[in-house]
Protein backbone atom coordinates (compact mmCIF):
# COMPACT_ATOMS: atom_id res chain seq x y z
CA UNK A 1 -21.00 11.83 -21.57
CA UNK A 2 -22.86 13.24 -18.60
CA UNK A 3 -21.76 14.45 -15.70
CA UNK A 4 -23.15 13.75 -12.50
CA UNK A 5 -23.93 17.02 -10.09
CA UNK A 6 -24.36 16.47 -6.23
CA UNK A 7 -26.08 18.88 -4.15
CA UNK A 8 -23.69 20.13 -1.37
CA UNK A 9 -22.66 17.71 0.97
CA UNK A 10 -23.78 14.80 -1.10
CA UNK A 11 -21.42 12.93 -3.23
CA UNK A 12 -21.71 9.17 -5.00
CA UNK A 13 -22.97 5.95 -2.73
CA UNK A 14 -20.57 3.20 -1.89
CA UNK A 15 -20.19 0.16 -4.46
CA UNK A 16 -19.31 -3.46 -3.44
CA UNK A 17 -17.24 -4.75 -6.30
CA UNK A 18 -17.26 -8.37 -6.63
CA UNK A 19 -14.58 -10.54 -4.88
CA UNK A 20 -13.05 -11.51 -8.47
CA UNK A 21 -12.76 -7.35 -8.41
CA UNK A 22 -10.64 -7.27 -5.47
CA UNK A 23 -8.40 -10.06 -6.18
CA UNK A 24 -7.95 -7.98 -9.49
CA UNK A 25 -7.07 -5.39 -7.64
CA UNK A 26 -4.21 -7.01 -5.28
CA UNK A 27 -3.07 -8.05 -8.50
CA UNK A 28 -3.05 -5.16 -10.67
CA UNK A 29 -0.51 -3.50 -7.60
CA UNK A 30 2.74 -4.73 -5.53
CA UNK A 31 2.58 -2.19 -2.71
CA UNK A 32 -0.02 -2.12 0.34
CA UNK A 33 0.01 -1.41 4.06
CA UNK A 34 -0.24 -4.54 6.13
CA UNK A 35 -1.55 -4.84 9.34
CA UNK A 36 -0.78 -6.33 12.44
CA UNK A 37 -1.51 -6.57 15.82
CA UNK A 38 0.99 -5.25 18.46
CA UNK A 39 1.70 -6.10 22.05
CA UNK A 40 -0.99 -3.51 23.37
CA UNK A 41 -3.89 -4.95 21.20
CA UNK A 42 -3.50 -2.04 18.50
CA UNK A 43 -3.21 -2.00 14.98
CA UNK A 44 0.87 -1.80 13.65
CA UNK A 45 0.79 -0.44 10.09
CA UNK A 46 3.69 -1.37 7.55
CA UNK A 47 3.72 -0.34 3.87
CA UNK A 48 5.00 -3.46 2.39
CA UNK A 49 5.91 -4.89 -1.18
CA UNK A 50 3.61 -8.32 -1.83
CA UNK A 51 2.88 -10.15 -3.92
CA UNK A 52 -1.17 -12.32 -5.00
CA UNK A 53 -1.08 -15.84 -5.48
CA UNK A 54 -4.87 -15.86 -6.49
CA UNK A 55 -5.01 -19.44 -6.90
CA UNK A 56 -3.97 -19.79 -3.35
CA UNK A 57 -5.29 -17.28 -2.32
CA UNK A 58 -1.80 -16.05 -0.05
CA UNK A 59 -0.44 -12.92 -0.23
CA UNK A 60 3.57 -13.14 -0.06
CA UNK A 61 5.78 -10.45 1.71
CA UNK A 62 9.50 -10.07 1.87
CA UNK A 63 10.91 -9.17 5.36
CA UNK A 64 13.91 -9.19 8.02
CA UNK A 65 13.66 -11.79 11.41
CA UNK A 66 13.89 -8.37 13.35
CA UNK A 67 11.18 -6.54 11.90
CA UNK A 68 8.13 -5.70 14.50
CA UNK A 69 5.81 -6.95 11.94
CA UNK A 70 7.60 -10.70 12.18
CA UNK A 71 7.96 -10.15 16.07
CA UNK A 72 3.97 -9.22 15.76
CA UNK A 73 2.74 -12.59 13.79
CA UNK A 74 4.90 -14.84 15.82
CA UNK A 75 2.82 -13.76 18.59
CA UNK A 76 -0.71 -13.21 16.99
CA UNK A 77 -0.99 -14.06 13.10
CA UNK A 78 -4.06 -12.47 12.26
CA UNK A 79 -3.43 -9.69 9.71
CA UNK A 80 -4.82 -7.63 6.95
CA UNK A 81 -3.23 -6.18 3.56
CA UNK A 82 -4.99 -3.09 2.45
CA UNK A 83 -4.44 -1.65 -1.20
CA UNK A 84 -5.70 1.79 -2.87
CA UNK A 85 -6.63 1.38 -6.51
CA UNK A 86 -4.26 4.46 -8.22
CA UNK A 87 -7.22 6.80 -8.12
CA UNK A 88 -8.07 6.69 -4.21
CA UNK A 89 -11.33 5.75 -5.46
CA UNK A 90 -11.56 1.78 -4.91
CA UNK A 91 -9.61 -0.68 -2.18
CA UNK A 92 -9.44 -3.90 -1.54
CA UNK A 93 -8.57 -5.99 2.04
CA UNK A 94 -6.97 -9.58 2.29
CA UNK A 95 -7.16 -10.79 5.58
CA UNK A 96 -6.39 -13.93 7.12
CA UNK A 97 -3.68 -15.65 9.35
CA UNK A 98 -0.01 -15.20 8.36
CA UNK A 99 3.33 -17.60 8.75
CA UNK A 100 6.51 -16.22 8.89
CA UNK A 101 8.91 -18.63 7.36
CA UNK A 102 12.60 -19.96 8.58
CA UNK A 103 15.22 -17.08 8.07
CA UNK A 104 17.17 -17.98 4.64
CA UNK A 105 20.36 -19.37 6.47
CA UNK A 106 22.06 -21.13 3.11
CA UNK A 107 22.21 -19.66 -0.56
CA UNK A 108 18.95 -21.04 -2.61
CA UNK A 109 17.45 -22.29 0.44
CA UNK A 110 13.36 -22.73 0.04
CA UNK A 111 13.04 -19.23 1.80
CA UNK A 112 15.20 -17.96 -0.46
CA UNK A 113 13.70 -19.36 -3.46
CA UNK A 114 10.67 -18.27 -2.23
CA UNK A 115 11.75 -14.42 -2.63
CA UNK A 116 13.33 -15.08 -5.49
CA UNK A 117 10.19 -16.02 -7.29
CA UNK A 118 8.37 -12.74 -5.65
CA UNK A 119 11.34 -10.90 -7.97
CA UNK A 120 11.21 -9.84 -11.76
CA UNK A 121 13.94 -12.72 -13.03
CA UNK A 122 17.57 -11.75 -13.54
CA UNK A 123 18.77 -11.93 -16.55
CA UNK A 124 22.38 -12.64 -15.34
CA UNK A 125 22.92 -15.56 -13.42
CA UNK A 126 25.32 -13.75 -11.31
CA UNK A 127 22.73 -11.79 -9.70
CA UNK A 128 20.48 -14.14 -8.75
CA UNK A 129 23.48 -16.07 -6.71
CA UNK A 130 24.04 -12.33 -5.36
CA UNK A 131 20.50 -11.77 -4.57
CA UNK A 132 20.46 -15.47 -2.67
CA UNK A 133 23.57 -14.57 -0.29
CA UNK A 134 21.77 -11.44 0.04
CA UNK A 135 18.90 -13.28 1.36
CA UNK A 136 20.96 -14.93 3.88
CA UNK A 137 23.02 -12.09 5.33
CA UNK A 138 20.02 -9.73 5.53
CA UNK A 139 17.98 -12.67 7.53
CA UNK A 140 15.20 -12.90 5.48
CA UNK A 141 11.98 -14.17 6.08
CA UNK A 142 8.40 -14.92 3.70
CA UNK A 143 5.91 -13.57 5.84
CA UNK A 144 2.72 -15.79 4.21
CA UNK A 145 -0.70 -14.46 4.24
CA UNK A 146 -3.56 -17.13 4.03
CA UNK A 147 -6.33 -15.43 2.99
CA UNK A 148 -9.57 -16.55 4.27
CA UNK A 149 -11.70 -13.02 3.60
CA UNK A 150 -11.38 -11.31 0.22
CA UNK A 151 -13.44 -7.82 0.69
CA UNK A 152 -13.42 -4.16 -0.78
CA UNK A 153 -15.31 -1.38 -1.46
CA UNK A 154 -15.13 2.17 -3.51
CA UNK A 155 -17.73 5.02 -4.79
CA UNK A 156 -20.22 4.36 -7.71
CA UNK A 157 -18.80 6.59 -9.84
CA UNK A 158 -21.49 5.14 -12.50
């Protein structure tokens, strides 16, 4: 295998994977930065654990009521998810308008069942009842991320 030499200050072009690429690439990974709007018009940055739903093309995100991301949406819902493939070398953006759901507020509620199925399963049943109080006392929320532009980008390493 060859490898490719750049004269100084030259490096490899951009490359526009395909949209099937990207949403392989949310997939492949559970951790991203998403990003809001704030109060002042600026972008608010939170790394953030998600989960892909390709099929629906929403990205799913565990939170707390009081979290200035959930303050942010409730306000203005446009956001983006950014992820880094594990070499730095590719990304992909979801963007779209986001929901935040009701606050969990009884053990196994749809919120709650909601997280639970962003989880790996428990393989004792007392832990997921555990987990679903959790869910209630912590005030969580599914912050839902309707994706209506799927884009990306990296180097042609080629």
């Amino acid at each position: 295998m060859t490898q490719t030499v750049y004269e100084p200050g030259r490096g490899p072009g951009p490359a526009k994977p395909t949209e099937e690429a990207v949403s392989r690439l949310l997939g492949a990974h559970s951790l991203g930065a998403l990003a809001t709007v704030n109060r002042a018009g600026h972008p608010h940055v939170s790394t953030v654990a998600y989960a892909w739903d390709p099929a629906e093309r929403v990205v799913r995100v565990g939170s707390t009521l009081g979290r200035a991301k959930v303050r942010q949406l409730a306000r203005n819902p446009r956001a983006s998810l950014y992820v880094s493939s594990d070499d730095r070398m590719s990304f992909a953006i979801a963007e779209g308008l986001a929901e935040v759901s009701p606050v969990s507020s009884v053990p196994g509620d749809e919120t709650g069942r909601e997280l639970l199925a962003m989880q790996a399963p428990f393989s004792d049943p007392e832990d997921e009842a555990a987990f679903l109080r959790n869910m209630v006392e912590d005030q969580r929320v599914v912050i839902k991320l309707r994706v209506d532009r799927l884009y990306g980008g990296g180097l042609d390493l080629g």
